[in-house]
PDB file of N, CA and C in Angstrom:
ATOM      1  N   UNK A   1       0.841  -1.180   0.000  1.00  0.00           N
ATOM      2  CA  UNK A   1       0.000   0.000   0.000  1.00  0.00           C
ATOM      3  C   UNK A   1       0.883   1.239   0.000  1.00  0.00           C
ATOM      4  N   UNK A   2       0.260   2.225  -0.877  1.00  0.00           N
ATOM      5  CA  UNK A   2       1.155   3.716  -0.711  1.00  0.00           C
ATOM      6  C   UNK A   2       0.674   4.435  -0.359  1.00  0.00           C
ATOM      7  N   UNK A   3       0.691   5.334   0.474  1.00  0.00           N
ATOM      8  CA  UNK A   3      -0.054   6.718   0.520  1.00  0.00           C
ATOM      9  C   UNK A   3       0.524   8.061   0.575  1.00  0.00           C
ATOM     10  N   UNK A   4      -0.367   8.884  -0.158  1.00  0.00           N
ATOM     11  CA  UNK A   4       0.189  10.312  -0.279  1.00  0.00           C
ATOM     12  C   UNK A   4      -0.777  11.251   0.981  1.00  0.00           C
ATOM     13  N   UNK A   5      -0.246  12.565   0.466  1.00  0.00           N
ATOM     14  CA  UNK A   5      -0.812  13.738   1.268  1.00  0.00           C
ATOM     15  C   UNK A   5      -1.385  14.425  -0.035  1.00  0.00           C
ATOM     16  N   UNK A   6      -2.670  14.989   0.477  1.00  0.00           N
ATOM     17  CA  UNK A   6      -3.238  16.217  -0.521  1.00  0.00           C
ATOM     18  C   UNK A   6      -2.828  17.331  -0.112  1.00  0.00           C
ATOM     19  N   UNK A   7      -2.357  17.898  -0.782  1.00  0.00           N
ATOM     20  CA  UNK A   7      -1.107  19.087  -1.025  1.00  0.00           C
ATOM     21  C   UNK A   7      -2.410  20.335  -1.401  1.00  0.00           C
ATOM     22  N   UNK A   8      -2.575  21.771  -1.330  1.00  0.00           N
ATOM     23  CA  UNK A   8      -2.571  22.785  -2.069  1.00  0.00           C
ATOM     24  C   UNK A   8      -1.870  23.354  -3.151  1.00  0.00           C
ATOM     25  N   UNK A   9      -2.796  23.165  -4.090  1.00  0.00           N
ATOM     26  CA  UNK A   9      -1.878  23.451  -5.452  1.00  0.00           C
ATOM     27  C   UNK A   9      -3.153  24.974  -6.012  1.00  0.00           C
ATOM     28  N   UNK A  10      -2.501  26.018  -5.663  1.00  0.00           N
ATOM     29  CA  UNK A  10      -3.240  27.115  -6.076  1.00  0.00           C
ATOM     30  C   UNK A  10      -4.747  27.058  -5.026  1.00  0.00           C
ATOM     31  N   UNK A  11      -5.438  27.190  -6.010  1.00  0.00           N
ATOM     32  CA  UNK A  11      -6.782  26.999  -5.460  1.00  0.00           C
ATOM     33  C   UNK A  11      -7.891  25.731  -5.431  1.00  0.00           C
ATOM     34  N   UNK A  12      -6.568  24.971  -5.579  1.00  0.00           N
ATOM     35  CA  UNK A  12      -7.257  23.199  -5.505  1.00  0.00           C
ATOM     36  C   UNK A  12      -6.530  22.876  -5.066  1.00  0.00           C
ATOM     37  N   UNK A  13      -6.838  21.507  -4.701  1.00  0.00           N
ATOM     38  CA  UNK A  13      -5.870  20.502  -3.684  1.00  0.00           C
ATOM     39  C   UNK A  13      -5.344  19.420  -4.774  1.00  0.00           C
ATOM     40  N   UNK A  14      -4.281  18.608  -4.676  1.00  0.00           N
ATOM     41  CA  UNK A  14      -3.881  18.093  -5.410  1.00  0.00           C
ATOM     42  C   UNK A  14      -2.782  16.478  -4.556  1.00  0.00           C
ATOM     43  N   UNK A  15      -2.639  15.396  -5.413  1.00  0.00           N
ATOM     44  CA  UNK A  15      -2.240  14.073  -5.125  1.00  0.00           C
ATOM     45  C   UNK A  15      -1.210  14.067  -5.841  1.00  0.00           C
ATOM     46  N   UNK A  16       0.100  14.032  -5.418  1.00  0.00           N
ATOM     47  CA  UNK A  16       1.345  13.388  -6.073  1.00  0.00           C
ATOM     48  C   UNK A  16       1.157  11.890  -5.996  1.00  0.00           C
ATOM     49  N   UNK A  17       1.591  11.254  -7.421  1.00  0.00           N
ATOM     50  CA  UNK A  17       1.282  10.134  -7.690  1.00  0.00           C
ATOM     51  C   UNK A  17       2.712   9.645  -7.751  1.00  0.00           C
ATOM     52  N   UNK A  18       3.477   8.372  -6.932  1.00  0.00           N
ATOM     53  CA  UNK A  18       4.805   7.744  -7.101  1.00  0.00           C
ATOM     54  C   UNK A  18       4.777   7.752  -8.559  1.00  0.00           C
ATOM     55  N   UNK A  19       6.028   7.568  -8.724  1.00  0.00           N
ATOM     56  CA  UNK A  19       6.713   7.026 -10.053  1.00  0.00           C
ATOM     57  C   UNK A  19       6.147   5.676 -10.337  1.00  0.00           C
ATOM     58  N   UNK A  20       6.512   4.898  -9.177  1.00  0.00           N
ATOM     59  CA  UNK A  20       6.816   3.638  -9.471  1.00  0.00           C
ATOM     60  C   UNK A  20       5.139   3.176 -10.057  1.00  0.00           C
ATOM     61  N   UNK A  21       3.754   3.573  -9.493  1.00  0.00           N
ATOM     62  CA  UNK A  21       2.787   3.395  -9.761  1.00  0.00           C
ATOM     63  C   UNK A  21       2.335   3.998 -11.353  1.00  0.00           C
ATOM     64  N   UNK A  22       2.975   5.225 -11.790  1.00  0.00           N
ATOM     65  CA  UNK A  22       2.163   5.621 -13.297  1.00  0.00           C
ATOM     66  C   UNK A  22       3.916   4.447 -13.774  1.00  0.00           C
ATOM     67  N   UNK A  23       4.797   4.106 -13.452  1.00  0.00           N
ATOM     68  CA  UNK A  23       5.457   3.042 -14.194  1.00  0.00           C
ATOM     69  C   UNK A  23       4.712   1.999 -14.646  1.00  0.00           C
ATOM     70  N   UNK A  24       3.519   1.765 -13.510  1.00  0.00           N
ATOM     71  CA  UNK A  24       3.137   0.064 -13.371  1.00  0.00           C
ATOM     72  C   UNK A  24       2.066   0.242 -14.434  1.00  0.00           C
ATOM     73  N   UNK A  25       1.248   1.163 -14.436  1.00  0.00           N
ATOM     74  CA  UNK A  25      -0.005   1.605 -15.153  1.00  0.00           C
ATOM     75  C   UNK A  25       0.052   2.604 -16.313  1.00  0.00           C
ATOM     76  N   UNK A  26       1.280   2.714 -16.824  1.00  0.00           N
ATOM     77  CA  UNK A  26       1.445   3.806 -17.678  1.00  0.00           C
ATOM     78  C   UNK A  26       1.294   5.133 -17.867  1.00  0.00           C
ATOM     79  N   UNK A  27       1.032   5.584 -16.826  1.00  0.00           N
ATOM     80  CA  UNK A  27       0.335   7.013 -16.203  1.00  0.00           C
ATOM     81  C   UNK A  27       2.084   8.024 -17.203  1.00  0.00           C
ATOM     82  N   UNK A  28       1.519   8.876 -17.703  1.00  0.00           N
ATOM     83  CA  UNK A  28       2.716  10.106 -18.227  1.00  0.00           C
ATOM     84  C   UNK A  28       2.063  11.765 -17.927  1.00  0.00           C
ATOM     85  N   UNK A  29       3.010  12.508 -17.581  1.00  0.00           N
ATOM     86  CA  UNK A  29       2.350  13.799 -17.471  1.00  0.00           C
ATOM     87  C   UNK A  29       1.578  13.844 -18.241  1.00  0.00           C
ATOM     88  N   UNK A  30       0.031  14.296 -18.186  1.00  0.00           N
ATOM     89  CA  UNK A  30      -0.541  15.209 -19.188  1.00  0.00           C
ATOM     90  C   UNK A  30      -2.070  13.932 -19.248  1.00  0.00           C
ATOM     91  N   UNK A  31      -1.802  13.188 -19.019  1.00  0.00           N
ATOM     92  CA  UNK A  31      -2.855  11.989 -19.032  1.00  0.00           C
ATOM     93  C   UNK A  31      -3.638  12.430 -18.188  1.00  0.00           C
ATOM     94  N   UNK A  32      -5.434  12.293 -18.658  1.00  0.00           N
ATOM     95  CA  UNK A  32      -6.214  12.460 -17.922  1.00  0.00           C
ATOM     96  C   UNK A  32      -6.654  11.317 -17.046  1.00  0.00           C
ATOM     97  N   UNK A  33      -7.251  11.140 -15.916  1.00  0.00           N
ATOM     98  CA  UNK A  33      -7.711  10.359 -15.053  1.00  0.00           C
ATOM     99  C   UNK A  33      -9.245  10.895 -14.682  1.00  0.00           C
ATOM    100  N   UNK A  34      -9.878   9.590 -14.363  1.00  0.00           N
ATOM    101  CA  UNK A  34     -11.048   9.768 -14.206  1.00  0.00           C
ATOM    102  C   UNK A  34     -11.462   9.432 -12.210  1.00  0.00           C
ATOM    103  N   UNK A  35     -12.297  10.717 -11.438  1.00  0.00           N
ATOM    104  CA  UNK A  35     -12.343  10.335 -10.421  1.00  0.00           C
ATOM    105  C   UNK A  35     -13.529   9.902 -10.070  1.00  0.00           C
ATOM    106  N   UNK A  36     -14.000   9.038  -9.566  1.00  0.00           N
ATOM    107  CA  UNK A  36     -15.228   7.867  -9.215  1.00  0.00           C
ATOM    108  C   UNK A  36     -15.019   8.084  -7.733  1.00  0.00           C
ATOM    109  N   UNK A  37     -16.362   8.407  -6.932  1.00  0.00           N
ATOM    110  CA  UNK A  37     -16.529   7.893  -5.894  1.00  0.00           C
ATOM    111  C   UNK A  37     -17.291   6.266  -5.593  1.00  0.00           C
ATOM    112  N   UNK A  38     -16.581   5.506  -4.477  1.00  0.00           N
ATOM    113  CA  UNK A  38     -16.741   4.225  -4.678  1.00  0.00           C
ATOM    114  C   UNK A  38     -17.250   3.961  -3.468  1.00  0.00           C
ATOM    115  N   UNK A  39     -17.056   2.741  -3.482  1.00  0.00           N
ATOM    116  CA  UNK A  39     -18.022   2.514  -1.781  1.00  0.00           C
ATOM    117  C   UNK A  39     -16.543   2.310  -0.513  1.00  0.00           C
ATOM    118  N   UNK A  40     -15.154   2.220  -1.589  1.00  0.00           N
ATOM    119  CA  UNK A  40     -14.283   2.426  -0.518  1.00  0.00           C
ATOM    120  C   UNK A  40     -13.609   3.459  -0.707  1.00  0.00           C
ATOM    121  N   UNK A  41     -14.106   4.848  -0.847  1.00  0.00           N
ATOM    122  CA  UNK A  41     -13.837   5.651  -1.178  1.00  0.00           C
ATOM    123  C   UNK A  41     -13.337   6.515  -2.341  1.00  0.00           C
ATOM    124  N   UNK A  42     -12.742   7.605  -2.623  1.00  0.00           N
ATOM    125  CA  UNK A  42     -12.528   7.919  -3.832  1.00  0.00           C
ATOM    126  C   UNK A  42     -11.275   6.687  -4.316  1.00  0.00           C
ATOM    127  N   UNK A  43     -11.670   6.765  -6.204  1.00  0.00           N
ATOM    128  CA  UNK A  43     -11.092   6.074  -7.116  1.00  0.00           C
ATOM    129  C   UNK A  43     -10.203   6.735  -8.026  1.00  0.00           C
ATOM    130  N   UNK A  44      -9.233   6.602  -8.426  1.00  0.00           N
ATOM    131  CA  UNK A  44      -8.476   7.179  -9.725  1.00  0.00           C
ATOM    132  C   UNK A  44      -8.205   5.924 -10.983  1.00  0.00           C
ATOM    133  N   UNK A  45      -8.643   6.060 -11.994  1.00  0.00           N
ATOM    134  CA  UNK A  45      -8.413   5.453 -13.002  1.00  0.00           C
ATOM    135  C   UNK A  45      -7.716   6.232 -14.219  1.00  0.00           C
ATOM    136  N   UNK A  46      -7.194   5.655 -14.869  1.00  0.00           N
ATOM    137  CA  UNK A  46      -6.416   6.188 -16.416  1.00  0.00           C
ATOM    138  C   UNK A  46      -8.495   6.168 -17.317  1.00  0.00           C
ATOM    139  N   UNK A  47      -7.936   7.709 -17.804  1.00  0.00           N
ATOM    140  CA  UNK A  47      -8.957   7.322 -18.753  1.00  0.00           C
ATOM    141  C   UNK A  47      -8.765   6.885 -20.243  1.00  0.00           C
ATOM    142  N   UNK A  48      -9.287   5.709 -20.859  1.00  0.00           N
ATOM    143  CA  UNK A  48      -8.746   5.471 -21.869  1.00  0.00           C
ATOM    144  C   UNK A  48      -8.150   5.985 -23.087  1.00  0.00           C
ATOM    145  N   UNK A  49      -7.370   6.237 -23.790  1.00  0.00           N
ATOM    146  CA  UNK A  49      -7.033   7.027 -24.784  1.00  0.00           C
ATOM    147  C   UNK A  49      -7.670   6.687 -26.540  1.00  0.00           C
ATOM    148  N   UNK A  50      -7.737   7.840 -26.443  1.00  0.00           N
ATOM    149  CA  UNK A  50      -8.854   7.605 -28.245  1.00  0.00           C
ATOM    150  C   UNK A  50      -7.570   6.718 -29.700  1.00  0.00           C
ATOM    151  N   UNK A  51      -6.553   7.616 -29.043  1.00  0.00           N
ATOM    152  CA  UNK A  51      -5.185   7.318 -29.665  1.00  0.00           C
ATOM    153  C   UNK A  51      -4.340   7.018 -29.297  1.00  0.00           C
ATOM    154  N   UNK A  52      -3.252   5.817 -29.854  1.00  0.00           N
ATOM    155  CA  UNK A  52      -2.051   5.452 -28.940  1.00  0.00           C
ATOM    156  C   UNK A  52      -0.831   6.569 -29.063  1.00  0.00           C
ATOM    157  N   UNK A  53      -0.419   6.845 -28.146  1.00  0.00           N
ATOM    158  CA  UNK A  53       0.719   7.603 -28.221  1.00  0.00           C
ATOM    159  C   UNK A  53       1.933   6.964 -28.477  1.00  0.00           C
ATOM    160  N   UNK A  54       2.175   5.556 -29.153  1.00  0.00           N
ATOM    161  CA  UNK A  54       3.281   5.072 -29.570  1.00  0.00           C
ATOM    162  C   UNK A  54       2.292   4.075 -30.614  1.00  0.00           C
ATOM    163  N   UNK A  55       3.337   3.548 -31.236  1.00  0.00           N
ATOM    164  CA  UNK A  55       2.859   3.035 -32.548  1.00  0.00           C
ATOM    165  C   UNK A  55       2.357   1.323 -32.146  1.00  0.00           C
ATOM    166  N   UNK A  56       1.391   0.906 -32.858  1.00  0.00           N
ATOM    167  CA  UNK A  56       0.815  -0.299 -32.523  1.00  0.00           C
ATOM    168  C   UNK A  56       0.862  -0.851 -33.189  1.00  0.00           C
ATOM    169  N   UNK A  57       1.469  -2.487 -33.089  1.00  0.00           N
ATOM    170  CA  UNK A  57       1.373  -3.925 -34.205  1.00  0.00           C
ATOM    171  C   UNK A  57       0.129  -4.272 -33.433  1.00  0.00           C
ATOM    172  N   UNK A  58      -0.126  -5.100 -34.831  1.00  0.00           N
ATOM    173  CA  UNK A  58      -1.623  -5.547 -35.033  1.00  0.00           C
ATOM    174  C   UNK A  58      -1.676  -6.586 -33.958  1.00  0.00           C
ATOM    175  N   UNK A  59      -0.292  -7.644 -32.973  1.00  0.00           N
ATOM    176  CA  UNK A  59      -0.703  -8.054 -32.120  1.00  0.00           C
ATOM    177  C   UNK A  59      -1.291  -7.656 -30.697  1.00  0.00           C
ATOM    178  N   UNK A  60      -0.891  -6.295 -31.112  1.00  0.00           N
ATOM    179  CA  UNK A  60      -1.261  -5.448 -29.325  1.00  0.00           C
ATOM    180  C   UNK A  60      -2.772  -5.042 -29.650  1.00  0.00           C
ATOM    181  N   UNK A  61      -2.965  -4.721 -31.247  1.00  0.00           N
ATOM    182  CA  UNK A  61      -3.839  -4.050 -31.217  1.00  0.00           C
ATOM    183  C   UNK A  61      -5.248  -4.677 -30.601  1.00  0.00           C
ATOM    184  N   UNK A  62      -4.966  -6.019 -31.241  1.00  0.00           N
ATOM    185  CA  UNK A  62      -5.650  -7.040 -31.216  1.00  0.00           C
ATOM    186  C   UNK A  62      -6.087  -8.041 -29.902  1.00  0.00           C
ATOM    187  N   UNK A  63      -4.773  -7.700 -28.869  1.00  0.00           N
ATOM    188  CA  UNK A  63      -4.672  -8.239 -27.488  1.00  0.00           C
ATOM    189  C   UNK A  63      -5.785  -8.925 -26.882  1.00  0.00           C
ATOM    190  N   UNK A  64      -5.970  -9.582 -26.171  1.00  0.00           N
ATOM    191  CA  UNK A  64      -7.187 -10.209 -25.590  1.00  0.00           C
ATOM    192  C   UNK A  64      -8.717 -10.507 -26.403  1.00  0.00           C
ATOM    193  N   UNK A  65      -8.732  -9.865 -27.695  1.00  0.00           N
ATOM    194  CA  UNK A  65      -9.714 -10.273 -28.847  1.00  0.00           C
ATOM    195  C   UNK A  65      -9.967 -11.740 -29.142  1.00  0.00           C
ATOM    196  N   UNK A  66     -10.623 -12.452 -28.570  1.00  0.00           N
ATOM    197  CA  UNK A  66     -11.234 -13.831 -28.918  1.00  0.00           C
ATOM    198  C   UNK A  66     -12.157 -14.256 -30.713  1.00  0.00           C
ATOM    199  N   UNK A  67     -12.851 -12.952 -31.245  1.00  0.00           N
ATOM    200  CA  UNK A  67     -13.769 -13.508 -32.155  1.00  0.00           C
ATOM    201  C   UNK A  67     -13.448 -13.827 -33.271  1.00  0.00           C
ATOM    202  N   UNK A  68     -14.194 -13.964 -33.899  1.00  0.00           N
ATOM    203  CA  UNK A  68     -14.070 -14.190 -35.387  1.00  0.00           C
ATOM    204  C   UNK A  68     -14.628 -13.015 -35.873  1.00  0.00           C
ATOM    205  N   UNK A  69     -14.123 -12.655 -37.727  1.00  0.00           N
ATOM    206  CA  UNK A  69     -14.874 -11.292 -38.462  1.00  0.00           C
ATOM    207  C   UNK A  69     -15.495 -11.703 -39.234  1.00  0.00           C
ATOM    208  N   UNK A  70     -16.537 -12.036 -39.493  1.00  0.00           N
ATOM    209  CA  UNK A  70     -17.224 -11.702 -41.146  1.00  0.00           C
ATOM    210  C   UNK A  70     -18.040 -10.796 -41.381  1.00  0.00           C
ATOM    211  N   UNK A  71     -17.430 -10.314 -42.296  1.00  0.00           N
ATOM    212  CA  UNK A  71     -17.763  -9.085 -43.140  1.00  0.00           C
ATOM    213  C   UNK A  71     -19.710  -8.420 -43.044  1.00  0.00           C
ATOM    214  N   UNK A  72     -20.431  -7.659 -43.007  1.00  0.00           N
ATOM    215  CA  UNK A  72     -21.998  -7.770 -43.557  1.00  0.00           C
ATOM    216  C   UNK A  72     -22.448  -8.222 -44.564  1.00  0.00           C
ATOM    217  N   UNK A  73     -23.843  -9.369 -44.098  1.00  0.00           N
ATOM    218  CA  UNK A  73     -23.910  -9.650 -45.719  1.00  0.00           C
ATOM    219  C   UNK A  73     -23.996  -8.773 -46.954  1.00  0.00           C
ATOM    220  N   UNK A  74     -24.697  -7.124 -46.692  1.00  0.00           N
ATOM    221  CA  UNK A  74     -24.342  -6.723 -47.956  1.00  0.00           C
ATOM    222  C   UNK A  74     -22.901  -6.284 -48.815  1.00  0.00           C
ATOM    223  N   UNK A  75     -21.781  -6.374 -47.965  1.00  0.00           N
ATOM    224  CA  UNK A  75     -20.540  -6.235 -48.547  1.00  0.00           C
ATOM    225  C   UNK A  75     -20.072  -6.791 -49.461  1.00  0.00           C
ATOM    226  N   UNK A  76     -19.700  -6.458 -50.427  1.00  0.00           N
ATOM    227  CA  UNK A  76     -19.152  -7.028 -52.029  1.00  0.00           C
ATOM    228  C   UNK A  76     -18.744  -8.038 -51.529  1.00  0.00           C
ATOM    229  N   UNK A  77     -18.206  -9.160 -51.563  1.00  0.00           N
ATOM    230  CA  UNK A  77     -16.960  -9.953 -51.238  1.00  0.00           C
ATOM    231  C   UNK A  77     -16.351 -10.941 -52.425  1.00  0.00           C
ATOM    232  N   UNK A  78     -15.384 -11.179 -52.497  1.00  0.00           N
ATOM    233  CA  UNK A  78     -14.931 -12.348 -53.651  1.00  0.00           C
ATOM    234  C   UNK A  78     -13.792 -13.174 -52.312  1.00  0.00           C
ATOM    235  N   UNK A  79     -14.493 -14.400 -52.795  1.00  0.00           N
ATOM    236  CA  UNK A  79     -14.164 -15.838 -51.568  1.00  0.00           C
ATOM    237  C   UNK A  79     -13.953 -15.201 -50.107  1.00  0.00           C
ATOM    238  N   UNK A  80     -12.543 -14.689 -49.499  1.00  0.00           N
ATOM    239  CA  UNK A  80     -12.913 -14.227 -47.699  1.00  0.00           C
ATOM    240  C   UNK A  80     -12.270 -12.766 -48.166  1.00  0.00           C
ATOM    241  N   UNK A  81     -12.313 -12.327 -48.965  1.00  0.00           N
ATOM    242  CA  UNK A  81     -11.827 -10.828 -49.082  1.00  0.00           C
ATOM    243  C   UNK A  81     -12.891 -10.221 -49.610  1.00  0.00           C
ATOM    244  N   UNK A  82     -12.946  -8.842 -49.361  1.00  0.00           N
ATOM    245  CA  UNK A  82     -13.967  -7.739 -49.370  1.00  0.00           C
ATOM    246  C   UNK A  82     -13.343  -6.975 -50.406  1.00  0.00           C
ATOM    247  N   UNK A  83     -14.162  -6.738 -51.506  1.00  0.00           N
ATOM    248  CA  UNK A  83     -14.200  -6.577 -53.039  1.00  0.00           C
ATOM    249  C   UNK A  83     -14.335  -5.124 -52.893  1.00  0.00           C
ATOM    250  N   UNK A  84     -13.201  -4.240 -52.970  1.00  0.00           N
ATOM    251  CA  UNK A  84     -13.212  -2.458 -52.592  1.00  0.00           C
ATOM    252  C   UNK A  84     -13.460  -1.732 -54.154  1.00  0.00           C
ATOM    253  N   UNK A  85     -13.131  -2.544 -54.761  1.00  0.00           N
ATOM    254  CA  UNK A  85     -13.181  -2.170 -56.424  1.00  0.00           C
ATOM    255  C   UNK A  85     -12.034  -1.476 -56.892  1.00  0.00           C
ATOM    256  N   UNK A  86     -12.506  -1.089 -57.970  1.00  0.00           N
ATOM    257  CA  UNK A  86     -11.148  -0.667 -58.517  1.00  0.00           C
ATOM    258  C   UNK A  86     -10.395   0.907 -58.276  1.00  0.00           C
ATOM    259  N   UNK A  87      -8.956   0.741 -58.223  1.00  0.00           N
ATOM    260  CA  UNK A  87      -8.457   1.671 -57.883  1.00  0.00           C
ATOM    261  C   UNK A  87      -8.867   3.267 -58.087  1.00  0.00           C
ATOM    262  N   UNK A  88      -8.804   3.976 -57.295  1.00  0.00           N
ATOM    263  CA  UNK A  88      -9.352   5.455 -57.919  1.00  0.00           C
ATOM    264  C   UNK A  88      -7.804   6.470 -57.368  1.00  0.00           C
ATOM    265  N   UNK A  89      -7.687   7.317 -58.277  1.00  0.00           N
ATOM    266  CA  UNK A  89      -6.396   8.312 -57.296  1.00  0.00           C
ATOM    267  C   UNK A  89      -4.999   7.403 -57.603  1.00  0.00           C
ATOM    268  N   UNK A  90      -4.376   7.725 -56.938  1.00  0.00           N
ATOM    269  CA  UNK A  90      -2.951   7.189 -56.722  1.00  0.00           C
ATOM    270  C   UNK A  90      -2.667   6.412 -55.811  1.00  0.00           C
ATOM    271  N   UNK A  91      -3.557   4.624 -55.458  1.00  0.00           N
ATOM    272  CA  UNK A  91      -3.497   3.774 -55.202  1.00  0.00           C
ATOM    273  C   UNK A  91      -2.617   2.760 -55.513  1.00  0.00           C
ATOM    274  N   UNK A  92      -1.587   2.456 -54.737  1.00  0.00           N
ATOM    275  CA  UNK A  92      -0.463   1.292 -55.221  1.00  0.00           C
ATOM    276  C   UNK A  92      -1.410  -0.337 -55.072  1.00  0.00           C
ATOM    277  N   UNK A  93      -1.287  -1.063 -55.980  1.00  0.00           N
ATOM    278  CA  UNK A  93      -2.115  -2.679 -55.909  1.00  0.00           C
ATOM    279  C   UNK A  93      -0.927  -3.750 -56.186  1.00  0.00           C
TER     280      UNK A  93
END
Protein backbone atom coordinates (compact mmCIF):
# COMPACT_ATOMS: atom_id res chain seq x y z
CA UNK A 1 0.00 0.00 0.00
CA UNK A 2 1.15 3.72 -0.71
CA UNK A 3 -0.05 6.72 0.52
CA UNK A 4 0.19 10.31 -0.28
CA UNK A 5 -0.81 13.74 1.27
CA UNK A 6 -3.24 16.22 -0.52
CA UNK A 7 -1.11 19.09 -1.03
CA UNK A 8 -2.57 22.78 -2.07
CA UNK A 9 -1.88 23.45 -5.45
CA UNK A 10 -3.24 27.12 -6.08
CA UNK A 11 -6.78 27.00 -5.46
CA UNK A 12 -7.26 23.20 -5.51
CA UNK A 13 -5.87 20.50 -3.68
CA UNK A 14 -3.88 18.09 -5.41
CA UNK A 15 -2.24 14.07 -5.13
CA UNK A 16 1.35 13.39 -6.07
CA UNK A 17 1.28 10.13 -7.69
CA UNK A 18 4.80 7.74 -7.10
CA UNK A 19 6.71 7.03 -10.05
CA UNK A 20 6.82 3.64 -9.47
CA UNK A 21 2.79 3.40 -9.76
CA UNK A 22 2.16 5.62 -13.30
CA UNK A 23 5.46 3.04 -14.19
CA UNK A 24 3.14 0.06 -13.37
CA UNK A 25 0.00 1.60 -15.15
CA UNK A 26 1.45 3.81 -17.68
CA UNK A 27 0.34 7.01 -16.20
CA UNK A 28 2.72 10.11 -18.23
CA UNK A 29 2.35 13.80 -17.47
CA UNK A 30 -0.54 15.21 -19.19
CA UNK A 31 -2.86 11.99 -19.03
CA UNK A 32 -6.21 12.46 -17.92
CA UNK A 33 -7.71 10.36 -15.05
CA UNK A 34 -11.05 9.77 -14.21
CA UNK A 35 -12.34 10.33 -10.42
CA UNK A 36 -15.23 7.87 -9.21
CA UNK A 37 -16.53 7.89 -5.89
CA UNK A 38 -16.74 4.22 -4.68
CA UNK A 39 -18.02 2.51 -1.78
CA UNK A 40 -14.28 2.43 -0.52
CA UNK A 41 -13.84 5.65 -1.18
CA UNK A 42 -12.53 7.92 -3.83
CA UNK A 43 -11.09 6.07 -7.12
CA UNK A 44 -8.48 7.18 -9.72
CA UNK A 45 -8.41 5.45 -13.00
CA UNK A 46 -6.42 6.19 -16.42
CA UNK A 47 -8.96 7.32 -18.75
CA UNK A 48 -8.75 5.47 -21.87
CA UNK A 49 -7.03 7.03 -24.78
CA UNK A 50 -8.85 7.61 -28.25
CA UNK A 51 -5.18 7.32 -29.66
CA UNK A 52 -2.05 5.45 -28.94
CA UNK A 53 0.72 7.60 -28.22
CA UNK A 54 3.28 5.07 -29.57
CA UNK A 55 2.86 3.04 -32.55
CA UNK A 56 0.81 -0.30 -32.52
CA UNK A 57 1.37 -3.92 -34.21
CA UNK A 58 -1.62 -5.55 -35.03
CA UNK A 59 -0.70 -8.05 -32.12
CA UNK A 60 -1.26 -5.45 -29.33
CA UNK A 61 -3.84 -4.05 -31.22
CA UNK A 62 -5.65 -7.04 -31.22
CA UNK A 63 -4.67 -8.24 -27.49
CA UNK A 64 -7.19 -10.21 -25.59
CA UNK A 65 -9.71 -10.27 -28.85
CA UNK A 66 -11.23 -13.83 -28.92
CA UNK A 67 -13.77 -13.51 -32.16
CA UNK A 68 -14.07 -14.19 -35.39
CA UNK A 69 -14.87 -11.29 -38.46
CA UNK A 70 -17.22 -11.70 -41.15
CA UNK A 71 -17.76 -9.09 -43.14
CA UNK A 72 -22.00 -7.77 -43.56
CA UNK A 73 -23.91 -9.65 -45.72
CA UNK A 74 -24.34 -6.72 -47.96
CA UNK A 75 -20.54 -6.23 -48.55
CA UNK A 76 -19.15 -7.03 -52.03
CA UNK A 77 -16.96 -9.95 -51.24
CA UNK A 78 -14.93 -12.35 -53.65
CA UNK A 79 -14.16 -15.84 -51.57
CA UNK A 80 -12.91 -14.23 -47.70
CA UNK A 81 -11.83 -10.83 -49.08
CA UNK A 82 -13.97 -7.74 -49.37
CA UNK A 83 -14.20 -6.58 -53.04
CA UNK A 84 -13.21 -2.46 -52.59
CA UNK A 85 -13.18 -2.17 -56.42
CA UNK A 86 -11.15 -0.67 -58.52
CA UNK A 87 -8.46 1.67 -57.88
CA UNK A 88 -9.35 5.46 -57.92
CA UNK A 89 -6.40 8.31 -57.30
CA UNK A 90 -2.95 7.19 -56.72
CA UNK A 91 -3.50 3.77 -55.20
CA UNK A 92 -0.46 1.29 -55.22
CA UNK A 93 -2.12 -2.68 -55.91
Amino acid sequence: MVSATLTKWGNSQGVLIPKSLCDKYGLSVGDKLIIEEGAAGIELKPQRRRFATHPVDLDELFEGWTGTYEPPEDWPCVGDEIDWGEPVGKEIW
